[in-house]
N, C-alpha and C. Protein backbone atom coordinates (compact mmCIF):
# COMPACT_ATOMS: atom_id res chain seq x y z
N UNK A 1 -36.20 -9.82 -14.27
CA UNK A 1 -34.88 -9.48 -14.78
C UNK A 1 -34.86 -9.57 -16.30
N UNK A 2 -34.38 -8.79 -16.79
CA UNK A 2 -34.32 -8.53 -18.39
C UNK A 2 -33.41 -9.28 -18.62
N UNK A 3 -32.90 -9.99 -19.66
CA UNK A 3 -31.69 -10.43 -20.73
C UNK A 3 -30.86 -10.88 -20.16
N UNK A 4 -30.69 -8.87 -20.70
CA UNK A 4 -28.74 -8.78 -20.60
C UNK A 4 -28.28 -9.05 -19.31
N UNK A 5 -29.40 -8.50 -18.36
CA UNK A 5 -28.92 -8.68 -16.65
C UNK A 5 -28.86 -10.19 -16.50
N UNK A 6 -29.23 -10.78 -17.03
CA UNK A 6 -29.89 -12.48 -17.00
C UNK A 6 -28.17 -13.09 -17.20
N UNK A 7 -27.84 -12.55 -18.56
CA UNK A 7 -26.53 -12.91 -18.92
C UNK A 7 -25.33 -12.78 -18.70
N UNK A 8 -25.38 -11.60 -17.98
CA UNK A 8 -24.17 -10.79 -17.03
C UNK A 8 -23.86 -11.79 -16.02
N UNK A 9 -25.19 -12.07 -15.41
CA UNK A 9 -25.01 -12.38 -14.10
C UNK A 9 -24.63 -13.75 -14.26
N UNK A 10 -24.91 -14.24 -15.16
CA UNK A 10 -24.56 -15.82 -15.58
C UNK A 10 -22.29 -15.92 -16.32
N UNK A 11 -22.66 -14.60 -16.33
CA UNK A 11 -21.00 -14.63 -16.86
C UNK A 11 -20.21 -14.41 -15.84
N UNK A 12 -20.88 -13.46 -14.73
CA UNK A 12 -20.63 -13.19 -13.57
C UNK A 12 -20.22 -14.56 -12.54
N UNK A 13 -21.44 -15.13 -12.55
CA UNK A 13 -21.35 -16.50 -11.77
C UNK A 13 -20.20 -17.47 -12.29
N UNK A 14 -20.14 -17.54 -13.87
CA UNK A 14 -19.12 -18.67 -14.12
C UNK A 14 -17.72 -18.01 -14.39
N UNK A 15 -17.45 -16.57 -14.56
CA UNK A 15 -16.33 -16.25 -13.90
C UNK A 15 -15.77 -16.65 -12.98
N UNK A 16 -16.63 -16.26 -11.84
CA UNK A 16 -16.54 -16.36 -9.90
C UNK A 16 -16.21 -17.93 -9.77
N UNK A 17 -16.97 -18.69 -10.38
CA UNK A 17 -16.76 -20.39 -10.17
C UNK A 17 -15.67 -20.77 -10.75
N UNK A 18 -15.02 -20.06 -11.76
CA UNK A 18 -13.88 -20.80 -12.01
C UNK A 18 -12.50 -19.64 -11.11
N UNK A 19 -12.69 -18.90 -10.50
CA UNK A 19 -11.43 -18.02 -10.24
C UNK A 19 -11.82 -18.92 -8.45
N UNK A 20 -12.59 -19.34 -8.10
CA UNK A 20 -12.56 -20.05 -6.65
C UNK A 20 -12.24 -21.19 -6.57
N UNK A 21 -11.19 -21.37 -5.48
CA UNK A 21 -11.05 -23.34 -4.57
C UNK A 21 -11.48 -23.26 -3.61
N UNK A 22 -11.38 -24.16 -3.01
CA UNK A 22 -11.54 -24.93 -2.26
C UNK A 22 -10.53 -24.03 -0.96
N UNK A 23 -10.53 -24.13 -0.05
CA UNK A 23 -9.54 -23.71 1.20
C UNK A 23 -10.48 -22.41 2.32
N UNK A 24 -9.31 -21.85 2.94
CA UNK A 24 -9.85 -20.78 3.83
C UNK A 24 -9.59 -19.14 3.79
N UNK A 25 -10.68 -18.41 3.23
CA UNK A 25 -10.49 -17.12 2.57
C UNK A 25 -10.63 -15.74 3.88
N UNK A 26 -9.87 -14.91 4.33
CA UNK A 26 -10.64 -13.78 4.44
C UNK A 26 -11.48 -13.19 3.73
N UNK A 27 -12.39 -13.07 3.76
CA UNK A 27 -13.89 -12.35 3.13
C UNK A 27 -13.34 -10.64 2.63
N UNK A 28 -12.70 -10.13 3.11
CA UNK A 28 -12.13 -8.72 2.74
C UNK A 28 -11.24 -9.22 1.36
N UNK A 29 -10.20 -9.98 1.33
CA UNK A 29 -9.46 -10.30 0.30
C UNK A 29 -10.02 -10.67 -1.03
N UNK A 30 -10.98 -11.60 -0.41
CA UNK A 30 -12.20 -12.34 -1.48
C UNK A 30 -12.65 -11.27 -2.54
N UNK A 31 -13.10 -10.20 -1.28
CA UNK A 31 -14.59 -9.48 -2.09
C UNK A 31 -13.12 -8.26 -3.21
N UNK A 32 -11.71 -8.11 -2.32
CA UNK A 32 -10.81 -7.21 -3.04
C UNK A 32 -10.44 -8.14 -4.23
N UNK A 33 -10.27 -8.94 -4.55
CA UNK A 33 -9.90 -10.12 -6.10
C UNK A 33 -11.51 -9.95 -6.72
N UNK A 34 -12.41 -10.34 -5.98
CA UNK A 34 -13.57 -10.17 -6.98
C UNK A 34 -13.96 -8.87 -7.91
N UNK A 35 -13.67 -8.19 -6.65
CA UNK A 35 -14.08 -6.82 -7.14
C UNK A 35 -12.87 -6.23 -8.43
N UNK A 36 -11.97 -6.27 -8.22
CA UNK A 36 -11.00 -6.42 -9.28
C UNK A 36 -11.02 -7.02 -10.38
N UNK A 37 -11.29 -8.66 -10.37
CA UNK A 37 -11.59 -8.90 -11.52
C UNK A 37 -12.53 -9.03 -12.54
N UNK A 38 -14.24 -8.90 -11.46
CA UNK A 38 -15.04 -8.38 -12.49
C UNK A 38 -15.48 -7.29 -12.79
N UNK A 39 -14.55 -6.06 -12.06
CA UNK A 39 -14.45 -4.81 -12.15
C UNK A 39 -16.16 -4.06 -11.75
N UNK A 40 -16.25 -4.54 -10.44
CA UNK A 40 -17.45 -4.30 -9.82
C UNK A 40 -16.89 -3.33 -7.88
N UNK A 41 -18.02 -3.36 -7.33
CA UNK A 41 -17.56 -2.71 -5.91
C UNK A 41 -17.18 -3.88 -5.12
N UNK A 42 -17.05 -3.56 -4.34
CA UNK A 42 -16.55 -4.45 -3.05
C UNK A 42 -17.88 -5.25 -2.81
N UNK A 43 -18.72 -3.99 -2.33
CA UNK A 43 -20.41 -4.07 -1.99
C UNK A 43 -20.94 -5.37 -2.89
N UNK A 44 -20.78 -5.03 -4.03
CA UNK A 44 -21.05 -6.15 -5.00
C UNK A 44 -20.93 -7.60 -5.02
N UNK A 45 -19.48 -7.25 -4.57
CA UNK A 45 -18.37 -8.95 -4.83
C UNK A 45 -19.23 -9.87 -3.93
N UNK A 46 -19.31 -8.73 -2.42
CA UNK A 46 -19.60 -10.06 -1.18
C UNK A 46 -21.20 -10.26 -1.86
N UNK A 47 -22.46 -9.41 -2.30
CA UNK A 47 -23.84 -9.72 -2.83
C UNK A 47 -22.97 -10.69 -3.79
N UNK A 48 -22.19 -11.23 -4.49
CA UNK A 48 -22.17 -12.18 -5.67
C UNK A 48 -21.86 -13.57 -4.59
N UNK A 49 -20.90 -13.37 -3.93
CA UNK A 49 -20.71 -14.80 -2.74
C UNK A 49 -21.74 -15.01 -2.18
N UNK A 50 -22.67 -14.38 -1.74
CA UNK A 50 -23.63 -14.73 -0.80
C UNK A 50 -24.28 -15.11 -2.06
N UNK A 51 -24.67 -14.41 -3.13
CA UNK A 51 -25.49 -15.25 -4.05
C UNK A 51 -25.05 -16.72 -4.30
N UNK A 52 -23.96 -16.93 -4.77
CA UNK A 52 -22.91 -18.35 -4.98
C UNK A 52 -23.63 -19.78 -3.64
N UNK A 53 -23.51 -18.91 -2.44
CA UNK A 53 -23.82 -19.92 -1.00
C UNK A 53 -24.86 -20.07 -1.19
N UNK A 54 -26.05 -19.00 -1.93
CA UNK A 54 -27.28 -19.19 -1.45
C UNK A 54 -28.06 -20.18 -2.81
N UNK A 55 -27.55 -20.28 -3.92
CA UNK A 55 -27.73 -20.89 -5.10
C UNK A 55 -26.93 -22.45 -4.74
N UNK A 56 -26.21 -22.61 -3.72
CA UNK A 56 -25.52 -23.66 -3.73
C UNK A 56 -24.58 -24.00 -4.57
N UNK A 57 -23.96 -22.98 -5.05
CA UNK A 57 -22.78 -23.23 -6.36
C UNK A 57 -21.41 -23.37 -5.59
N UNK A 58 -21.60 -22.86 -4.10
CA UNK A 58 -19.95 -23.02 -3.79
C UNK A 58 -20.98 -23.92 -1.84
N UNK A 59 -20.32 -24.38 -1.52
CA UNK A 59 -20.69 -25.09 -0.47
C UNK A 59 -19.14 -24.39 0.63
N UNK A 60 -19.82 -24.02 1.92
CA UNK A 60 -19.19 -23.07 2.69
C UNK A 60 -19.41 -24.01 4.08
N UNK A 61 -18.25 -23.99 4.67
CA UNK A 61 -18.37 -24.54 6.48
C UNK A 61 -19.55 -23.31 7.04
N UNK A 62 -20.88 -23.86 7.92
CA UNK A 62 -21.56 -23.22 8.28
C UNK A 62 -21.51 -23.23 9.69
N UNK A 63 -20.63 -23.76 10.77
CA UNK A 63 -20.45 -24.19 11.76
C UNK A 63 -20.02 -23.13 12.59
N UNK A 64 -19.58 -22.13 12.02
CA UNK A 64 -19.34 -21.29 12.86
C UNK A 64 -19.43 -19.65 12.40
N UNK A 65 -19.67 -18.76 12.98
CA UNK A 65 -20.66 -17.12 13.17
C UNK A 65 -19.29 -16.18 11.53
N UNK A 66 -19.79 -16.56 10.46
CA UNK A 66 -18.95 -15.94 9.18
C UNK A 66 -18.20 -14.81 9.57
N UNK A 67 -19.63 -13.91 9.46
CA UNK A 67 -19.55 -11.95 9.66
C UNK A 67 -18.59 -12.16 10.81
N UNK A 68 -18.75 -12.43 11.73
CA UNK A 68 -17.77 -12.10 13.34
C UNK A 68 -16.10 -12.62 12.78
N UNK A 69 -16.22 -13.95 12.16
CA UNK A 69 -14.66 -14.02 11.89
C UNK A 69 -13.72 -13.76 10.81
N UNK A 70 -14.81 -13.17 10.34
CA UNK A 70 -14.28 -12.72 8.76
C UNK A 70 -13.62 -13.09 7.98
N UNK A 71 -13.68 -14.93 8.18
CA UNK A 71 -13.46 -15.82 7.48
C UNK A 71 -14.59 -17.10 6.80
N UNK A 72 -14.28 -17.51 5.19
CA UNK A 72 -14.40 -18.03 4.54
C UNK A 72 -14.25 -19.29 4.31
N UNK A 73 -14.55 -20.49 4.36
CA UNK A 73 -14.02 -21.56 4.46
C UNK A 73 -15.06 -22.28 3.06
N UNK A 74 -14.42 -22.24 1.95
CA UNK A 74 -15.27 -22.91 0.75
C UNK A 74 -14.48 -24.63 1.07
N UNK A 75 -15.56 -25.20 1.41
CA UNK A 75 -15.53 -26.47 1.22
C UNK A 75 -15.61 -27.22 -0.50
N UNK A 76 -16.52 -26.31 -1.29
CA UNK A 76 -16.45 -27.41 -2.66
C UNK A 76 -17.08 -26.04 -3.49
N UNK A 77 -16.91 -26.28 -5.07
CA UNK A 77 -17.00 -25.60 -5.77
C UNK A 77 -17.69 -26.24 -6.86
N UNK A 78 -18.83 -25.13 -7.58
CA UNK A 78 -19.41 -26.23 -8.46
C UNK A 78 -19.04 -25.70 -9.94
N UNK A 79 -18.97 -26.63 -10.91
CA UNK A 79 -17.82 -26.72 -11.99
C UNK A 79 -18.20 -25.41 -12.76
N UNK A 80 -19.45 -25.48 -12.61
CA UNK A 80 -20.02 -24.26 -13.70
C UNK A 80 -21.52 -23.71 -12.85
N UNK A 81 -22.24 -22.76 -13.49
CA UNK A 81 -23.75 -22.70 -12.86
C UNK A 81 -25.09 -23.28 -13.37
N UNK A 82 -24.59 -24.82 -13.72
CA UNK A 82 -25.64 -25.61 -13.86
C UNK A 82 -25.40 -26.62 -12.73
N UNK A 83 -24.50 -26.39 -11.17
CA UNK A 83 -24.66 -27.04 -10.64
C UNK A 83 -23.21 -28.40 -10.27
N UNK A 84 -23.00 -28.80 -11.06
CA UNK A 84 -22.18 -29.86 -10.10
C UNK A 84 -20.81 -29.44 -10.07
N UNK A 85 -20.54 -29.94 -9.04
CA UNK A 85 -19.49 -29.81 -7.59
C UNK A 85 -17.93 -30.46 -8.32
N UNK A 86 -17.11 -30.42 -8.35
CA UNK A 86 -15.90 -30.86 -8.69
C UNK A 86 -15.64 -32.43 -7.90
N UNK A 87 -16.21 -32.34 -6.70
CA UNK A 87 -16.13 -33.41 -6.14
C UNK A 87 -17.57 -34.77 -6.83
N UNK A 88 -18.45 -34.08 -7.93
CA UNK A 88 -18.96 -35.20 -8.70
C UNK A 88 -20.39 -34.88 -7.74
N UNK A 89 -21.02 -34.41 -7.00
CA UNK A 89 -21.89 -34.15 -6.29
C UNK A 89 -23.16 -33.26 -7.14
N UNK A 90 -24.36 -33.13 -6.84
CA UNK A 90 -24.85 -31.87 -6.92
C UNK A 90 -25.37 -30.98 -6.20
């Protein structure tokens, strides 16, 4: 990855971390606010959440089948993308 993509995606990420809480999201609504506010696709928004879960920047209930209920459940959010959690965690 070049740079600028390096830096986007890092403005990208600490956008996304500060516009998210904590609670229970439809995943359609999610990816329609994301996509809106970093003026990206839909397609995009949900590749930026799944990036977020998979980097561990937002911590998600895994207990039950996502895609089928097309719900969201962010348990914790981390302050920025170096990692720690609002709840003081990393």
């Amino acid at each position: 990855r070049s740079k600028p993509d390096s830096l986007e995606q890092s403005i990208h990420t600490n956008t996304l971390l500060g516009m998210l809480s904590t609670g229970r999201f439809l995943i359609t609504d999610l990816c329609d606010e994301i996509s809106q506010t970093l003026q990206i696709s839909k397609e995009s928004a949900l590749l930026e959440i799944k990036l977020l879960i998979s980097l561990k920047l937002i911590l998600v209930d895994m207990s039950y089948l996502i895609a089928e209920s097309g719900i969201l459940i962010i348990q914790d959010v981390a302050l920025s993308s170096y990692g720690r959690t609002a709840n003081g965690s990393n």
